[in-house]
C-alpha atoms as a PDB file:
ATOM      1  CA  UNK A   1     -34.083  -2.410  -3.281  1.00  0.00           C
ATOM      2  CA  UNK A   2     -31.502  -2.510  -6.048  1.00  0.00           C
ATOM      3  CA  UNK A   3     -28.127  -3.675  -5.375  1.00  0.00           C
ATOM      4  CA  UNK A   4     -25.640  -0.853  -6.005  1.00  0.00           C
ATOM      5  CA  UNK A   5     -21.869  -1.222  -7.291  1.00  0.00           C
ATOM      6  CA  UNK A   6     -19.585   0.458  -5.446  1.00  0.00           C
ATOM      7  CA  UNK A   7     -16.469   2.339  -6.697  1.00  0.00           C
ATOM      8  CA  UNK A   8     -13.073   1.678  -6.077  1.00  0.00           C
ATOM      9  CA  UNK A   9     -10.716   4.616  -5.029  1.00  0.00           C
ATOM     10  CA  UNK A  10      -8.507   4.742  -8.185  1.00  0.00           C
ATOM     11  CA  UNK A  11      -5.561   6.137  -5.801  1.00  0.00           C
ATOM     12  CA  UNK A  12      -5.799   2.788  -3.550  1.00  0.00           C
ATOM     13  CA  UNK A  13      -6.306  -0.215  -6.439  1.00  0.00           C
ATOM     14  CA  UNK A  14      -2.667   1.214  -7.517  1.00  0.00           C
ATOM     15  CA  UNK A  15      -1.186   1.358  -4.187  1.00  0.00           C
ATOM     16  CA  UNK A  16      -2.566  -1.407  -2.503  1.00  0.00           C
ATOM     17  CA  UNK A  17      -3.378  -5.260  -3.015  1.00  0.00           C
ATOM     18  CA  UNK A  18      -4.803  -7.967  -0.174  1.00  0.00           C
ATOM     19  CA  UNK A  19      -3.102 -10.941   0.348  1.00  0.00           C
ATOM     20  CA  UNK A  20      -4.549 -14.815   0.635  1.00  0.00           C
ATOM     21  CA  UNK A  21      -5.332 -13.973   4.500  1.00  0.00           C
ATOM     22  CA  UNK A  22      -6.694 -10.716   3.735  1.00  0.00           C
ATOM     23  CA  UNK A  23      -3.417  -8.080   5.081  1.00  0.00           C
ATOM     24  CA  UNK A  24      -3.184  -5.454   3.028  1.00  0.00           C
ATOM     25  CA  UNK A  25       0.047  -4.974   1.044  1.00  0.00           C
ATOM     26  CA  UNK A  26       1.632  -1.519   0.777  1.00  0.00           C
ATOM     27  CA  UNK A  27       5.106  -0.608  -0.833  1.00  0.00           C
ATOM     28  CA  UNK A  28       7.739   1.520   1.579  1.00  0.00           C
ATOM     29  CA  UNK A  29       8.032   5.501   1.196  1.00  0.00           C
ATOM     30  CA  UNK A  30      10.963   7.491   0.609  1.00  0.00           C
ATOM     31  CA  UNK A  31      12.265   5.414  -2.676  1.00  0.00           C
ATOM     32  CA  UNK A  32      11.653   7.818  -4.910  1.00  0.00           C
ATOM     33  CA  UNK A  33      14.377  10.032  -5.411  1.00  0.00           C
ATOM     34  CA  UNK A  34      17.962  11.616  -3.602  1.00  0.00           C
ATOM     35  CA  UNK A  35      18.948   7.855  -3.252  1.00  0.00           C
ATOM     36  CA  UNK A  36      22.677   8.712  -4.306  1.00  0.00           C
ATOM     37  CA  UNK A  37      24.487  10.492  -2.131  1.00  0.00           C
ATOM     38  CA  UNK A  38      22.062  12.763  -0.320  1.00  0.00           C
ATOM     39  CA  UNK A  39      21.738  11.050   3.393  1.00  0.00           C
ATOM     40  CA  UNK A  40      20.247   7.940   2.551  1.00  0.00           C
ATOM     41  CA  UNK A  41      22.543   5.138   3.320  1.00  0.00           C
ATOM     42  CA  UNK A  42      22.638   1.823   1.185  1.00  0.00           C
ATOM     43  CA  UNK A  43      21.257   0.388   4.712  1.00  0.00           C
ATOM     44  CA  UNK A  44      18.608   2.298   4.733  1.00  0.00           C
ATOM     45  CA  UNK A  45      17.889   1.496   1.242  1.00  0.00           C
ATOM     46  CA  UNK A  46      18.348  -2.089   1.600  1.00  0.00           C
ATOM     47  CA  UNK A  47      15.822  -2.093   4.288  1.00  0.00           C
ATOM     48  CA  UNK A  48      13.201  -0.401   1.639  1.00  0.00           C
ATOM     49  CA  UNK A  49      13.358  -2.542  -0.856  1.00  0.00           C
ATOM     50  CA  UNK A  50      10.889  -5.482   0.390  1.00  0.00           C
ATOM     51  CA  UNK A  51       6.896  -4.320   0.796  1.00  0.00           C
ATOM     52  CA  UNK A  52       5.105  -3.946   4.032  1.00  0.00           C
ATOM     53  CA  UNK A  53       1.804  -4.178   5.766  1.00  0.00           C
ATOM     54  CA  UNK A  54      -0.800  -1.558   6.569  1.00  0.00           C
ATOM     55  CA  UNK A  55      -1.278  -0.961  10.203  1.00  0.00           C
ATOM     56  CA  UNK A  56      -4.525  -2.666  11.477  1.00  0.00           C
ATOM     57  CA  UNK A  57      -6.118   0.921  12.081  1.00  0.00           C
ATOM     58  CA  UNK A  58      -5.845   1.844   8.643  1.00  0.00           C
ATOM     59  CA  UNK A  59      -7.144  -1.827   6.604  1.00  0.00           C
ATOM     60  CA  UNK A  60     -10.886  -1.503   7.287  1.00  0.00           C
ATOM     61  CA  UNK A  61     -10.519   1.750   5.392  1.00  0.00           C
ATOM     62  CA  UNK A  62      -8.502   0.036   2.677  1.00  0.00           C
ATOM     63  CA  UNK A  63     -10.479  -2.117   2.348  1.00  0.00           C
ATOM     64  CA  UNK A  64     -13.955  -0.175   1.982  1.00  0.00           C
ATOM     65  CA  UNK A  65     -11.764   1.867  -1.083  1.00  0.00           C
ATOM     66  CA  UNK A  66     -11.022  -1.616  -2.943  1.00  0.00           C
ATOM     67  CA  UNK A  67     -13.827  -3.598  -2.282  1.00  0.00           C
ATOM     68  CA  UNK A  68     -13.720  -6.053  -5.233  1.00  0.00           C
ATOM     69  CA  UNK A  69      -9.791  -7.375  -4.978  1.00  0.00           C
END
């Protein structure tokens, strides 16, 4: 039986990356635009700034879409 590659998901190898221990690494939503003056307080923004984690229900699935990082 031949090994087959597999494809990475285009949409996750630009979103995502794994870390040493194998988290995944996201970036935070709503940074995009309205960030002057239209609700979103420089708290708020602040508090955006620094990347997160996935959630443990969603990194098996991550990581089946990016399977050679």
């Amino acid at each position: 039986m031949p090994k087959i590659k597999l494809k990475t998901h285009s949409g996750a190898k630009k979103r995502f990356s794994l870390t040493k221990t194998g988290k995944v690494k996201r970036a935070q939503a709503n940074k995009r635009h309205l960030l002057n003056g239209h609700g979103k307080t420089t708290k708020l923004k602040r508090g955006l700034r620094g990347g997160a984690y996935a959630d443990k229900t969603n990194e098996s699935a991550v990581k089946r879409m990016i399977p050679y990082k």
